[in-house]
C-alpha atoms as a PDB file:
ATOM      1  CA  UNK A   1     109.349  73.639 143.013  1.00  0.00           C
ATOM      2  CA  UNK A   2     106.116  74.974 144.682  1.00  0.00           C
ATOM      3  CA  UNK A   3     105.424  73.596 148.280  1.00  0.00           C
ATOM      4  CA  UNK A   4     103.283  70.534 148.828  1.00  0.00           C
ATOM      5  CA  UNK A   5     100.331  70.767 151.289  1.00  0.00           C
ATOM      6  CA  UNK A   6     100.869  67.092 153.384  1.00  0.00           C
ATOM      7  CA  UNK A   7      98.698  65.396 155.980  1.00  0.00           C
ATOM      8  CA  UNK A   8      99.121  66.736 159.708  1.00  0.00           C
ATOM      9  CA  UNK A   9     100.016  70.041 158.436  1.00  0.00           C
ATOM     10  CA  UNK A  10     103.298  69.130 156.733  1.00  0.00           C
ATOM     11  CA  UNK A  11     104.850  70.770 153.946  1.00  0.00           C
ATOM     12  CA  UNK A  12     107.040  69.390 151.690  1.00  0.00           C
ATOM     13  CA  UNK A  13     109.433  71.270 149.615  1.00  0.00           C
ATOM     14  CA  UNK A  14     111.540  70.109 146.661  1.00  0.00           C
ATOM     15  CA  UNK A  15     114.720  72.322 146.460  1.00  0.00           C
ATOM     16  CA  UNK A  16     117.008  71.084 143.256  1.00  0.00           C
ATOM     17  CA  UNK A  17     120.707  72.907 143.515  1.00  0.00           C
ATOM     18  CA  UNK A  18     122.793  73.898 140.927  1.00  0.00           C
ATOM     19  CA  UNK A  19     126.197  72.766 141.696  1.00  0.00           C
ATOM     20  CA  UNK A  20     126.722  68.980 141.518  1.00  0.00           C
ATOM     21  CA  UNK A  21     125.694  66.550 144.077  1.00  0.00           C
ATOM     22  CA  UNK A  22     129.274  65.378 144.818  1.00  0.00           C
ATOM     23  CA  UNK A  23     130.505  69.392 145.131  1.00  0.00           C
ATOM     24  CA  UNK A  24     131.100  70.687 148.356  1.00  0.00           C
ATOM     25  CA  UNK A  25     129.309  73.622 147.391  1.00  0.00           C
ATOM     26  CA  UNK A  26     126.137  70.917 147.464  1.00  0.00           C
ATOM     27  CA  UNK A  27     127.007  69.856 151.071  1.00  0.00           C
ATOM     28  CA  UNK A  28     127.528  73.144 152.547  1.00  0.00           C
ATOM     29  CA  UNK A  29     124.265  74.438 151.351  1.00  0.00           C
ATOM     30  CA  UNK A  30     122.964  71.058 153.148  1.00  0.00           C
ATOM     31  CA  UNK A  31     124.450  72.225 156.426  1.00  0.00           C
ATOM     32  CA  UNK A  32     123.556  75.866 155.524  1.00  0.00           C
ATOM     33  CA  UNK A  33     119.978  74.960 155.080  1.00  0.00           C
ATOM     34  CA  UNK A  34     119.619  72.597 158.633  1.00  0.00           C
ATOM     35  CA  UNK A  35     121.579  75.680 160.519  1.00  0.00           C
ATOM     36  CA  UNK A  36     118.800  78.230 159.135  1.00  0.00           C
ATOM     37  CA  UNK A  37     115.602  76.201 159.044  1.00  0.00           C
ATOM     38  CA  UNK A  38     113.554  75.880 162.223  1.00  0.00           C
ATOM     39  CA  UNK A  39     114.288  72.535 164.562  1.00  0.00           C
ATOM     40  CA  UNK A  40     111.729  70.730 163.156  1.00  0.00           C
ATOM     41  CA  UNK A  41     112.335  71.023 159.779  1.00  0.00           C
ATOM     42  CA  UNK A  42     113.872  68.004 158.298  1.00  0.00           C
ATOM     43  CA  UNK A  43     116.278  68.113 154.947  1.00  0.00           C
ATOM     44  CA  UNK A  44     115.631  64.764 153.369  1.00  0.00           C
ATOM     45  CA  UNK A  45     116.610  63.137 149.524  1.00  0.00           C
ATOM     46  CA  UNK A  46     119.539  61.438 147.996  1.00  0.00           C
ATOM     47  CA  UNK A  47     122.000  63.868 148.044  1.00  0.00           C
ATOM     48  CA  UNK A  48     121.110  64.468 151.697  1.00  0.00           C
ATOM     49  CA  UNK A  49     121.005  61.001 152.382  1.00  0.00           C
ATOM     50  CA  UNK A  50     124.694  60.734 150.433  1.00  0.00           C
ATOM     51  CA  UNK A  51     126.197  63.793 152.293  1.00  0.00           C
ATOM     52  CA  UNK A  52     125.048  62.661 155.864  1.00  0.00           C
ATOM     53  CA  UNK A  53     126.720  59.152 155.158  1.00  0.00           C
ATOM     54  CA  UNK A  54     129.820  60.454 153.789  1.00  0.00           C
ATOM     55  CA  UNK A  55     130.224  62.552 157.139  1.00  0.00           C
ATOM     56  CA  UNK A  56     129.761  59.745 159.342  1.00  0.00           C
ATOM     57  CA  UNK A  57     132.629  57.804 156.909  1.00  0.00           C
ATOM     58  CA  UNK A  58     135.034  60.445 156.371  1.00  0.00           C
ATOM     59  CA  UNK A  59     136.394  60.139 160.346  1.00  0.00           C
ATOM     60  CA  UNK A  60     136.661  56.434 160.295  1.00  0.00           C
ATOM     61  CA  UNK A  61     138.154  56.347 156.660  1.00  0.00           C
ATOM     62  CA  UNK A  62     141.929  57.064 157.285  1.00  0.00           C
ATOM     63  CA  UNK A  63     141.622  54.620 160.629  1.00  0.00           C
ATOM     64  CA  UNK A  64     140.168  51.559 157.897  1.00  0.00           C
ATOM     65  CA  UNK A  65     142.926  52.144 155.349  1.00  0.00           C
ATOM     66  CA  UNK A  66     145.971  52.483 157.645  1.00  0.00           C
ATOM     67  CA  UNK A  67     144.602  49.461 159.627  1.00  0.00           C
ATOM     68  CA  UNK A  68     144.109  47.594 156.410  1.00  0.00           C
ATOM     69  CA  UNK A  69     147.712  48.494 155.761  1.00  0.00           C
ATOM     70  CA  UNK A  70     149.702  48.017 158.377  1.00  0.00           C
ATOM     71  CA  UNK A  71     147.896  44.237 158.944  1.00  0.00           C
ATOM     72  CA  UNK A  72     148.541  43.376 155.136  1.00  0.00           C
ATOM     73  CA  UNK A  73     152.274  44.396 155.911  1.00  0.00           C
ATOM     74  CA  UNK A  74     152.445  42.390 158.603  1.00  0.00           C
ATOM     75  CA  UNK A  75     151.020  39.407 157.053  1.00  0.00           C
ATOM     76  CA  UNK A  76     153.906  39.463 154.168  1.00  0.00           C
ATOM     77  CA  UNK A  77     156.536  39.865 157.143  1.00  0.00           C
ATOM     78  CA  UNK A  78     155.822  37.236 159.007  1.00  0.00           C
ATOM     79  CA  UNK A  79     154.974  35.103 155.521  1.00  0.00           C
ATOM     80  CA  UNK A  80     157.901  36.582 153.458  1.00  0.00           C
ATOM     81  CA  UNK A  81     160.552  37.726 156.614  1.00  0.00           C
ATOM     82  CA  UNK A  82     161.587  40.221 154.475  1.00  0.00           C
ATOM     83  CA  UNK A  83     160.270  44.155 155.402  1.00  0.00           C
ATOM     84  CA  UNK A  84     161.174  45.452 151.860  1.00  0.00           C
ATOM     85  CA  UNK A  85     159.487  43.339 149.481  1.00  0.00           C
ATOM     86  CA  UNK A  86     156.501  43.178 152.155  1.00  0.00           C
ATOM     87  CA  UNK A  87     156.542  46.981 152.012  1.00  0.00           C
ATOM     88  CA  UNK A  88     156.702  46.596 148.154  1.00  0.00           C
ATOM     89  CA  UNK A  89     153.825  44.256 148.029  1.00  0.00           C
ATOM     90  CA  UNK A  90     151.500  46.565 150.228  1.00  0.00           C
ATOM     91  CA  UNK A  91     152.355  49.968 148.199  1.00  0.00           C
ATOM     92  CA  UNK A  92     151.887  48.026 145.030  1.00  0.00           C
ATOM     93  CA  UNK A  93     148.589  47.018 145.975  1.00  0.00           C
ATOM     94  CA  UNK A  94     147.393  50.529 145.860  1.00  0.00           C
ATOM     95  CA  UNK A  95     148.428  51.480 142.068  1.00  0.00           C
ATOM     96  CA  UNK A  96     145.411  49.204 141.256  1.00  0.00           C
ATOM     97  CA  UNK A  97     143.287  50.837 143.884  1.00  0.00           C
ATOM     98  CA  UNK A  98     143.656  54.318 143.012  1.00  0.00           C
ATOM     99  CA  UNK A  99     143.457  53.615 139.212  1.00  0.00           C
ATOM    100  CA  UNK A 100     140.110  51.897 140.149  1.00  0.00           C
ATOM    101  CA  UNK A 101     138.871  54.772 141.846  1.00  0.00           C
ATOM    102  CA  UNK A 102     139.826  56.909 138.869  1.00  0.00           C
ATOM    103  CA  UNK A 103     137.624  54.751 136.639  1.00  0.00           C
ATOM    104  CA  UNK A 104     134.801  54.639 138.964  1.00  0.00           C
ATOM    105  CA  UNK A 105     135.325  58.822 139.086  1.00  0.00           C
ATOM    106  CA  UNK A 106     135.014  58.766 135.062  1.00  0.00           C
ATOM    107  CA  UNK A 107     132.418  56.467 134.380  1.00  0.00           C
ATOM    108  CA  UNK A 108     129.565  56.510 137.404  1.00  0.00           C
ATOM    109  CA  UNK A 109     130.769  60.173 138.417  1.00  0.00           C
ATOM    110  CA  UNK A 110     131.159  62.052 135.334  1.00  0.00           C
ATOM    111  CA  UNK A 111     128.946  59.410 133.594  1.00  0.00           C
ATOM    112  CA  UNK A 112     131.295  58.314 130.822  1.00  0.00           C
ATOM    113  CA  UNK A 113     130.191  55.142 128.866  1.00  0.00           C
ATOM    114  CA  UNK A 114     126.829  55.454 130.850  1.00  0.00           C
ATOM    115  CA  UNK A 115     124.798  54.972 127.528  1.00  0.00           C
ATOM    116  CA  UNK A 116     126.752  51.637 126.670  1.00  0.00           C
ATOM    117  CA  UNK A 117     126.475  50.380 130.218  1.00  0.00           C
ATOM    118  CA  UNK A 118     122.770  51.177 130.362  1.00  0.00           C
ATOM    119  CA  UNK A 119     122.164  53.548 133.326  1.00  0.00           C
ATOM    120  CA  UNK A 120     122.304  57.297 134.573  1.00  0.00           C
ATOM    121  CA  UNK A 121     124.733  58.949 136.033  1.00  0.00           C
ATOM    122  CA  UNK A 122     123.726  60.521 139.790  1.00  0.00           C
ATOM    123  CA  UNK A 123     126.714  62.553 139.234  1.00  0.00           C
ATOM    124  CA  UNK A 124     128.394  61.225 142.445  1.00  0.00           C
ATOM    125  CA  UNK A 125     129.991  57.955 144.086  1.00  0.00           C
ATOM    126  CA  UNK A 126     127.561  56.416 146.819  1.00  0.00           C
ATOM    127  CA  UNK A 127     129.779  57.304 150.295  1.00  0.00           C
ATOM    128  CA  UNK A 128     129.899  53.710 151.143  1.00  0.00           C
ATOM    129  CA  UNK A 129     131.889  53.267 148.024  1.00  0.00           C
ATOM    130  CA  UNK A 130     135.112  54.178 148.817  1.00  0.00           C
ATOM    131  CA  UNK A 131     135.715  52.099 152.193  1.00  0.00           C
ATOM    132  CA  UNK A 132     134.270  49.253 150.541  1.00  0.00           C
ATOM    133  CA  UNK A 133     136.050  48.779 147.118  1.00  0.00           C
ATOM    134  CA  UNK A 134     139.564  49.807 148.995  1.00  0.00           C
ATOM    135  CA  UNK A 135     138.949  46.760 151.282  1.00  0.00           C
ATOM    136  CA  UNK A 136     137.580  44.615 148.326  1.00  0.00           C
ATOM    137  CA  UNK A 137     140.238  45.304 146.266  1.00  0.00           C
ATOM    138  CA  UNK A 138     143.553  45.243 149.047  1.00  0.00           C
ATOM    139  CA  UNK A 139     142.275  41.693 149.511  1.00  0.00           C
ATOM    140  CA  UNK A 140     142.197  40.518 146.010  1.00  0.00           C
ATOM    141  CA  UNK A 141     145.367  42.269 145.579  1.00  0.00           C
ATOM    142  CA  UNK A 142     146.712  40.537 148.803  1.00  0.00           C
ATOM    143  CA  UNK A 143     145.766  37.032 147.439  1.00  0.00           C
ATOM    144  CA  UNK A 144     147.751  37.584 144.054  1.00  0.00           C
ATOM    145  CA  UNK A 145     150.601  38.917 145.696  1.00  0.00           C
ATOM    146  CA  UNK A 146     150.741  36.128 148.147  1.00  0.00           C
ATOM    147  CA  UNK A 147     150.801  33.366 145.280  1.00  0.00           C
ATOM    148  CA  UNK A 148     153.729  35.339 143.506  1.00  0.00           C
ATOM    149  CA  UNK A 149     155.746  36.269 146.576  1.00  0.00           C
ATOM    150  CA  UNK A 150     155.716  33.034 148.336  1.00  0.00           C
ATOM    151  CA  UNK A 151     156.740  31.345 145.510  1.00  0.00           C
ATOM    152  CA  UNK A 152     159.846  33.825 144.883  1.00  0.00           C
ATOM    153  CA  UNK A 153     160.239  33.430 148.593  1.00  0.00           C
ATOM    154  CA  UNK A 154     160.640  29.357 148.207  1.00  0.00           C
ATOM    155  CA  UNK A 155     162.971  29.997 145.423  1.00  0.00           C
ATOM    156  CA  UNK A 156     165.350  32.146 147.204  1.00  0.00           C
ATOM    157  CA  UNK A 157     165.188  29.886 150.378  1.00  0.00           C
ATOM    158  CA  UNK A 158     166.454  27.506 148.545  1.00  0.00           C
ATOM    159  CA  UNK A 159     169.209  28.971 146.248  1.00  0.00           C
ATOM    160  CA  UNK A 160     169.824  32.502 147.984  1.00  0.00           C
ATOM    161  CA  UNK A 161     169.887  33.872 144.106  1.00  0.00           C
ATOM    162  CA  UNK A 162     167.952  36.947 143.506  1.00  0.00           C
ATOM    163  CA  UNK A 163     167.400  36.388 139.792  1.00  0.00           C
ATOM    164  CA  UNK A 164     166.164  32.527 140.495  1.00  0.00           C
ATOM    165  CA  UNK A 165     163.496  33.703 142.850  1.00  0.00           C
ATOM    166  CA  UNK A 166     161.847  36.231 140.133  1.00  0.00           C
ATOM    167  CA  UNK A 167     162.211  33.568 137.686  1.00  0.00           C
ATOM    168  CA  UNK A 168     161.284  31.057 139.816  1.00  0.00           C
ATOM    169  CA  UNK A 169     158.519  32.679 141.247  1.00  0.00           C
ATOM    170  CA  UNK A 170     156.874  33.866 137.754  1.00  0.00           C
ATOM    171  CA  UNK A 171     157.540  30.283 136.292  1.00  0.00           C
ATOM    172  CA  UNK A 172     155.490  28.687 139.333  1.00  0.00           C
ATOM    173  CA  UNK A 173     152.844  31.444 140.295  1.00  0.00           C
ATOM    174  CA  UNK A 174     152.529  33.317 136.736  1.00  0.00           C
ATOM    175  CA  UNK A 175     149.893  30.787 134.979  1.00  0.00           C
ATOM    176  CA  UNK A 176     147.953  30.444 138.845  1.00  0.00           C
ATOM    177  CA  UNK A 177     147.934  34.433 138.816  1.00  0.00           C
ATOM    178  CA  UNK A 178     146.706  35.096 135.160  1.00  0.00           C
ATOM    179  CA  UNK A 179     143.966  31.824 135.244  1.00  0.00           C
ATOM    180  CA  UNK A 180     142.436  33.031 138.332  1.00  0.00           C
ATOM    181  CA  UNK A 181     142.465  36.743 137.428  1.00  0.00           C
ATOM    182  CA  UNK A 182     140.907  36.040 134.193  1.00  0.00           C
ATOM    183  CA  UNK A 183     137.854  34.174 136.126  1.00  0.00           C
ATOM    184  CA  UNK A 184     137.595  36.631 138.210  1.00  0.00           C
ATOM    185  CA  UNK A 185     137.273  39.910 135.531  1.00  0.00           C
ATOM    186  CA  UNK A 186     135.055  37.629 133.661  1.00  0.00           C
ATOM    187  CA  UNK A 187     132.670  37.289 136.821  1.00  0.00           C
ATOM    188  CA  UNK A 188     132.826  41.186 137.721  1.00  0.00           C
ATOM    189  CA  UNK A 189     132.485  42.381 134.676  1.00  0.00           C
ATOM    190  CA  UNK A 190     128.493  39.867 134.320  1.00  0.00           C
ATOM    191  CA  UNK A 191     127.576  42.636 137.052  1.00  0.00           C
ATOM    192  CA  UNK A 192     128.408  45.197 134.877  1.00  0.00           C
ATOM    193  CA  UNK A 193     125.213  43.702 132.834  1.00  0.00           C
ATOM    194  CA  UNK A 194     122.419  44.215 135.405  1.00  0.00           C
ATOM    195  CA  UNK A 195     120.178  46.723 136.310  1.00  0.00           C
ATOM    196  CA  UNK A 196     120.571  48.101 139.555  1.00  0.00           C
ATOM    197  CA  UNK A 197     123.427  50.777 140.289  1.00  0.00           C
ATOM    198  CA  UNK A 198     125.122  49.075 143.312  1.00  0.00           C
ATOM    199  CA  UNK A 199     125.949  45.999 141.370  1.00  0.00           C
ATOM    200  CA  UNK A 200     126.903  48.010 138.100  1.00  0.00           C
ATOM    201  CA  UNK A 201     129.437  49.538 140.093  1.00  0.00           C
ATOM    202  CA  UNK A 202     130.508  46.914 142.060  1.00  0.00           C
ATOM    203  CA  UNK A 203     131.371  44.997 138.606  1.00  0.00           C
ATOM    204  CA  UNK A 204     132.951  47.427 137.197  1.00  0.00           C
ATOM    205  CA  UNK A 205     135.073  48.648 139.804  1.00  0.00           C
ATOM    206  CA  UNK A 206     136.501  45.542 141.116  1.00  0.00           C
ATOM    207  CA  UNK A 207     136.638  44.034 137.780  1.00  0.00           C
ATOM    208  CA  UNK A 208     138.847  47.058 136.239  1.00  0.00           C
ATOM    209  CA  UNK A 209     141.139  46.501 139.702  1.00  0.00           C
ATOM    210  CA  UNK A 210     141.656  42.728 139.207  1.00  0.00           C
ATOM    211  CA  UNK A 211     142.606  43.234 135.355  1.00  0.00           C
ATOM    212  CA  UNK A 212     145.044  46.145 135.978  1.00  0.00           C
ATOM    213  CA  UNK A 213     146.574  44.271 139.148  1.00  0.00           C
ATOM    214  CA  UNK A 214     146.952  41.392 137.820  1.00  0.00           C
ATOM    215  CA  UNK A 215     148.326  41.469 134.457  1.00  0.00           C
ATOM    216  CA  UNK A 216     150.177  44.644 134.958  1.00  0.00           C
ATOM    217  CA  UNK A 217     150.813  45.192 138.538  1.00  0.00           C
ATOM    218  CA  UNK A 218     151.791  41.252 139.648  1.00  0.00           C
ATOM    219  CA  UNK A 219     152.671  40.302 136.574  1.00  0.00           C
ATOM    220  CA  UNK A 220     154.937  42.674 135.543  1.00  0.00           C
ATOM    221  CA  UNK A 221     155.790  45.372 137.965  1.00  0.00           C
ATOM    222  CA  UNK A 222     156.394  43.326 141.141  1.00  0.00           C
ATOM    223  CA  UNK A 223     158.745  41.038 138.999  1.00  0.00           C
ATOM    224  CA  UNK A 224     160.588  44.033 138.065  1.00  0.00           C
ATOM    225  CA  UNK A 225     161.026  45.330 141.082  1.00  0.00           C
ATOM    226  CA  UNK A 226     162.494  42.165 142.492  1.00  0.00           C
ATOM    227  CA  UNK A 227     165.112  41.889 139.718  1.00  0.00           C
ATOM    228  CA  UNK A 228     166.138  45.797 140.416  1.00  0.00           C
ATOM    229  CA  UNK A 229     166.349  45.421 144.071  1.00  0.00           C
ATOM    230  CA  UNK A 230     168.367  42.048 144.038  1.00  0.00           C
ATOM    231  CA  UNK A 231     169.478  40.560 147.215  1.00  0.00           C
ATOM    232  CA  UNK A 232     168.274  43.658 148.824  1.00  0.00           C
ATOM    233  CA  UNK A 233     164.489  42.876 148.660  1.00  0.00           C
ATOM    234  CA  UNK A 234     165.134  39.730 150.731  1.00  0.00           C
ATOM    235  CA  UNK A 235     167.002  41.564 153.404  1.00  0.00           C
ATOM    236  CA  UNK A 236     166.331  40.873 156.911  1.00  0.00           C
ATOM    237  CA  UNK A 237     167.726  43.027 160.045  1.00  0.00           C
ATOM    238  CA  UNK A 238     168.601  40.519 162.764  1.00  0.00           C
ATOM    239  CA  UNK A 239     166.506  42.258 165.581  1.00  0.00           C
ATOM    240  CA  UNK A 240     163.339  41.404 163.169  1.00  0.00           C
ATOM    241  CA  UNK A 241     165.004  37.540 162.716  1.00  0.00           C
ATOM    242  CA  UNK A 242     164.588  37.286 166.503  1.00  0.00           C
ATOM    243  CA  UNK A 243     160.952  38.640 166.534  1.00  0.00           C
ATOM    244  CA  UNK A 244     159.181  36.836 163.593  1.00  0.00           C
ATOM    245  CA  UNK A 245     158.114  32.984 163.653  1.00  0.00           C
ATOM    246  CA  UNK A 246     160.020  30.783 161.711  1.00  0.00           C
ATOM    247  CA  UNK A 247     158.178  30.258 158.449  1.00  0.00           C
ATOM    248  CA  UNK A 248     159.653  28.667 155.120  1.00  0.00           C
ATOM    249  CA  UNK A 249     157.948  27.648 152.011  1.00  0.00           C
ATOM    250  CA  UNK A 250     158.995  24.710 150.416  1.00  0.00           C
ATOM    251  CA  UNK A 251     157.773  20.867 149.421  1.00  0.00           C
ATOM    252  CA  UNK A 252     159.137  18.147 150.945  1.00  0.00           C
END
């Protein structure tokens, strides 16, 4: 677009590319541009604004996710004192994660059902987005599995029967699961109503993450996992036994 006489002797320049906002081609004609221009010229706008923030994220990304990790699988240790079906419980909670990110790549990326949810597409996720919803959603996730392992947990403490703690634990933590989850969509899914982007995708997002973790992820592939693995998922090595606190669910 042709330059803009400013006050002070400024000159702005509009500059639209033709690759998409969230290619790299876009970012490394960003960089390209700041190496070439003179010092004081300053590269401003969204996607400017986007790519700078997505640097300053992408270094501290992998340390958030494996801390988020490693602290959710030590919670259902200590809780559950049983590495596998911890393990199992933290690498379940990311099948709802990524298939979350995949919707939020279809619908506020690509801009699929943007007419029926009433906005635009920018043609790229905000660079906040990712760190966020991945914490967001691990500690939904962690709640859910929490109610259902515990519960299996209390049943197998008590009858040391693999089958009677997936039973158990689905008869006792099933209804709590679904009722809560169903709340909680219902809730997400009002944001998907308002105006603003942020809260449009924060909405959708988390309330696509609850539904699919919920209903098919704790509902149904945890408990099938625990049948398949048997006694095996409530294996503990003896050198962990002597590490962990003593913790048992049960009512008196």
């Amino acid at each position: 677009m042709p330059a803009q006489q400013g006050a002070g002797g400024t000159t702005l320049i509009m500059a639209v590319p033709k690759t998409d906002p969230s290619q790299p081609a876009t970012a490394q004609t960003v960089d390209r541009l700041r190496a070439d221009l003179p010092a004081n010229a300053m590269i401003g706008g969204a996607v400017a604004e986007n790519h700078d923030l997505e640097q300053l994220l992408k270094d501290k990304t992998p340390l958030v996710i494996g801390v988020v990790l490693v602290l959710g699988f030590l919670l259902l240790l200590v809780a559950l004192q049983a590495p596998v079906i911890a393990a199992v419980g933290v690498l379940t909670n990311l099948l709802a994660t990524g298939a979350a990110f995949g919707v939020a790549q279809l619908i506020f990326q690509e801009g699929h059902l943007s007419g029926l949810l009433g906005f635009e597409s920018q043609g790229f996720l905000d660079a906040w987005g990712p760190v966020f919803f991945f914490a967001m959603i691990f500690a939904i996730s962690m709640d859910y599995t929490v109610f259902l392992l515990s519960s299996a947990k209390e049943h197998w403490d008590r009858s040391h029967d693999a089958r009677d703690a997936m039973v158990g634990g689905m008869a006792h933590s099933g209804r709590v699961i679904f009722a809560a989850a169903a709340v909680m969509v219902a809730v997400f899914f009002t944001f998907a109503l308002s105006g603003p982007l942020p809260p449009k995708e924060m909405g959708v997002i988390l309330g696509v993450a609850v539904l699919l973790d919920a209903f098919l992820v704790r509902l149904l592939l945890v408990p099938v996992m625990l049948r398949l693995l048997g006694a095996r998922a409530w294996w503990l090595p003896r050198w962990v036994d002597r590490v962990l606190p003593d913790v048992r669910f049960g009512h008196a």
